[in-house]
C-alpha atoms as a PDB file:
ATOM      1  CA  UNK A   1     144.048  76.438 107.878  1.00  0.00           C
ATOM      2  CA  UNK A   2     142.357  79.760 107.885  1.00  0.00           C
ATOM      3  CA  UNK A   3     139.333  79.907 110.704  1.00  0.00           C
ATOM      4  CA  UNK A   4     135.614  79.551 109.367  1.00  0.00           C
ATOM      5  CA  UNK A   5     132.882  82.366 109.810  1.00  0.00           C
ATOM      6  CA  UNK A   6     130.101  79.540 110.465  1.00  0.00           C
ATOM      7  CA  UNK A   7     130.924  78.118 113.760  1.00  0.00           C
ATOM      8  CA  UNK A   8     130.517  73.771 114.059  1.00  0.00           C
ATOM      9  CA  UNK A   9     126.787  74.081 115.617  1.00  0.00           C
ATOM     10  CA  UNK A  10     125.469  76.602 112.919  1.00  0.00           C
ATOM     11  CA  UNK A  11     127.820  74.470 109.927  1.00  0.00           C
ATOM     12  CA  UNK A  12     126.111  70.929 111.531  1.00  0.00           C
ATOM     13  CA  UNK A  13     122.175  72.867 111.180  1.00  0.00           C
ATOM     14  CA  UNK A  14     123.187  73.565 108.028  1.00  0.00           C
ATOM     15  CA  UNK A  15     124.188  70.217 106.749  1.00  0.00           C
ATOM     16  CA  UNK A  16     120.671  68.874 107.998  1.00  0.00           C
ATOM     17  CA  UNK A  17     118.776  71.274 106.120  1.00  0.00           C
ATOM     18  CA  UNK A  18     121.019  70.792 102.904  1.00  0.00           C
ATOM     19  CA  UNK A  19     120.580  67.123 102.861  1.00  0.00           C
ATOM     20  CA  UNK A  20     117.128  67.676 101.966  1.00  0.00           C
ATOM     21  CA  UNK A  21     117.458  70.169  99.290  1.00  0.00           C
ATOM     22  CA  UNK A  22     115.985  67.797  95.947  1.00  0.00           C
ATOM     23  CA  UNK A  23     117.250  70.229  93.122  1.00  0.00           C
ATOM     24  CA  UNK A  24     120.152  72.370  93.083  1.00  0.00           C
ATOM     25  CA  UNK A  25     120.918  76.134  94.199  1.00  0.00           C
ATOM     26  CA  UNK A  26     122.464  78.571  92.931  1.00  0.00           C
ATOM     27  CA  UNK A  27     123.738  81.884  95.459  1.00  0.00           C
ATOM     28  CA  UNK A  28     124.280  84.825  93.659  1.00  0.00           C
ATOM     29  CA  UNK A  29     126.570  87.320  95.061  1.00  0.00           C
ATOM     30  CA  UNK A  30     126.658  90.906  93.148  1.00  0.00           C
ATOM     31  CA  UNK A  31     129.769  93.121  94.646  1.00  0.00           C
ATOM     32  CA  UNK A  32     132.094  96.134  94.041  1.00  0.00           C
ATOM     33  CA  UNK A  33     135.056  94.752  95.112  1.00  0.00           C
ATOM     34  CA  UNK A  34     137.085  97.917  95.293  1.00  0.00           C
ATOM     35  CA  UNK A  35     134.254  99.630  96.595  1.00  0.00           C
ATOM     36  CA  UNK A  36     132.474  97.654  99.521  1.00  0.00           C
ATOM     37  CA  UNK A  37     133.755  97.298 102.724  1.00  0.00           C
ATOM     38  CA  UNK A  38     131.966  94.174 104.067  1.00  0.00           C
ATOM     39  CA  UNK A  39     131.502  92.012 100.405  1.00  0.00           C
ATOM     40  CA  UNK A  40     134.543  90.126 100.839  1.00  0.00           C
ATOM     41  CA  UNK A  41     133.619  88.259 104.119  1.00  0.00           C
ATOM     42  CA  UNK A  42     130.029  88.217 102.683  1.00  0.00           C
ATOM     43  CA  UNK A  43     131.671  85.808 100.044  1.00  0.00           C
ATOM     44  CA  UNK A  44     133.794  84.251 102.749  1.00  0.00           C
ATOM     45  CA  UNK A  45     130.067  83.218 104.370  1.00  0.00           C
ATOM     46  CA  UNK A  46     128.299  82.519 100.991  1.00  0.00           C
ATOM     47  CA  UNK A  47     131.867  80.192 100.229  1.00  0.00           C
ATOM     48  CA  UNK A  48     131.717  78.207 103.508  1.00  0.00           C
ATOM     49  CA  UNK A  49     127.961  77.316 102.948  1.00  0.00           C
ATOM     50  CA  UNK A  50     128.629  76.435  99.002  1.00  0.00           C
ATOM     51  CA  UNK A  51     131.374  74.191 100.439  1.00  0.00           C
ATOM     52  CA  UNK A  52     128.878  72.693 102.726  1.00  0.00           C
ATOM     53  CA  UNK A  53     126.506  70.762  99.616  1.00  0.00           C
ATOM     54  CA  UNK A  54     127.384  69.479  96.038  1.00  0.00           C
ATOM     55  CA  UNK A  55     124.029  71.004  95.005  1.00  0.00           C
ATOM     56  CA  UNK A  56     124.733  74.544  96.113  1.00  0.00           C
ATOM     57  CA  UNK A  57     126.853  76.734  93.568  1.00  0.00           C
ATOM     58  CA  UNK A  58     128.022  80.295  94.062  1.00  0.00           C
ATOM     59  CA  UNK A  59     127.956  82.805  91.117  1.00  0.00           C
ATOM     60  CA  UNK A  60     130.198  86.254  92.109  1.00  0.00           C
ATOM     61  CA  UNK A  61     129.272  89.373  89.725  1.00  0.00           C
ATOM     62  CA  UNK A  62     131.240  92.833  90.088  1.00  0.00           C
ATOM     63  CA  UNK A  63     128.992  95.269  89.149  1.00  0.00           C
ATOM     64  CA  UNK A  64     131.604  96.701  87.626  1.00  0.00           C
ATOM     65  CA  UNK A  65     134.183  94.386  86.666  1.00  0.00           C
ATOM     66  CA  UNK A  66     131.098  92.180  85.079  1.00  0.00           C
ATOM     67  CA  UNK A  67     129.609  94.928  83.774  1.00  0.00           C
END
């Protein structure tokens, strides 16, 4: 089991605020994977909150890969 970013306290806020969300949501993540530093643990976070509501979806676009 690999340890999460978003610690229990922040993770149970979270689920509080996501239980009201009426529609869904899509995050939208645009990267360079071979060329930023800090994107991959940005799409650890953006992961760990998708996982934390069936109406939140995350999209991943390289800017160049995608392009």
């Amino acid at each position: 089991m690999t340890k999460k970013i978003i610690d229990e306290k922040a993770r149970k806020q979270l689920l509080a605020v996501f239980k009201t969300l009426k529609r869904p949501v899509t995050l939208m993540l645009f990267t360079q994977k071979h060329a930023c530093r800090p994107c991959s643990e940005q799409e650890e976070i953006l992961r760990e909150v998708k996982d934390l509501s069936d109406k939140i979806t995350l999209e991943v676009k390289d800017l160049v890969e995608d392009a």
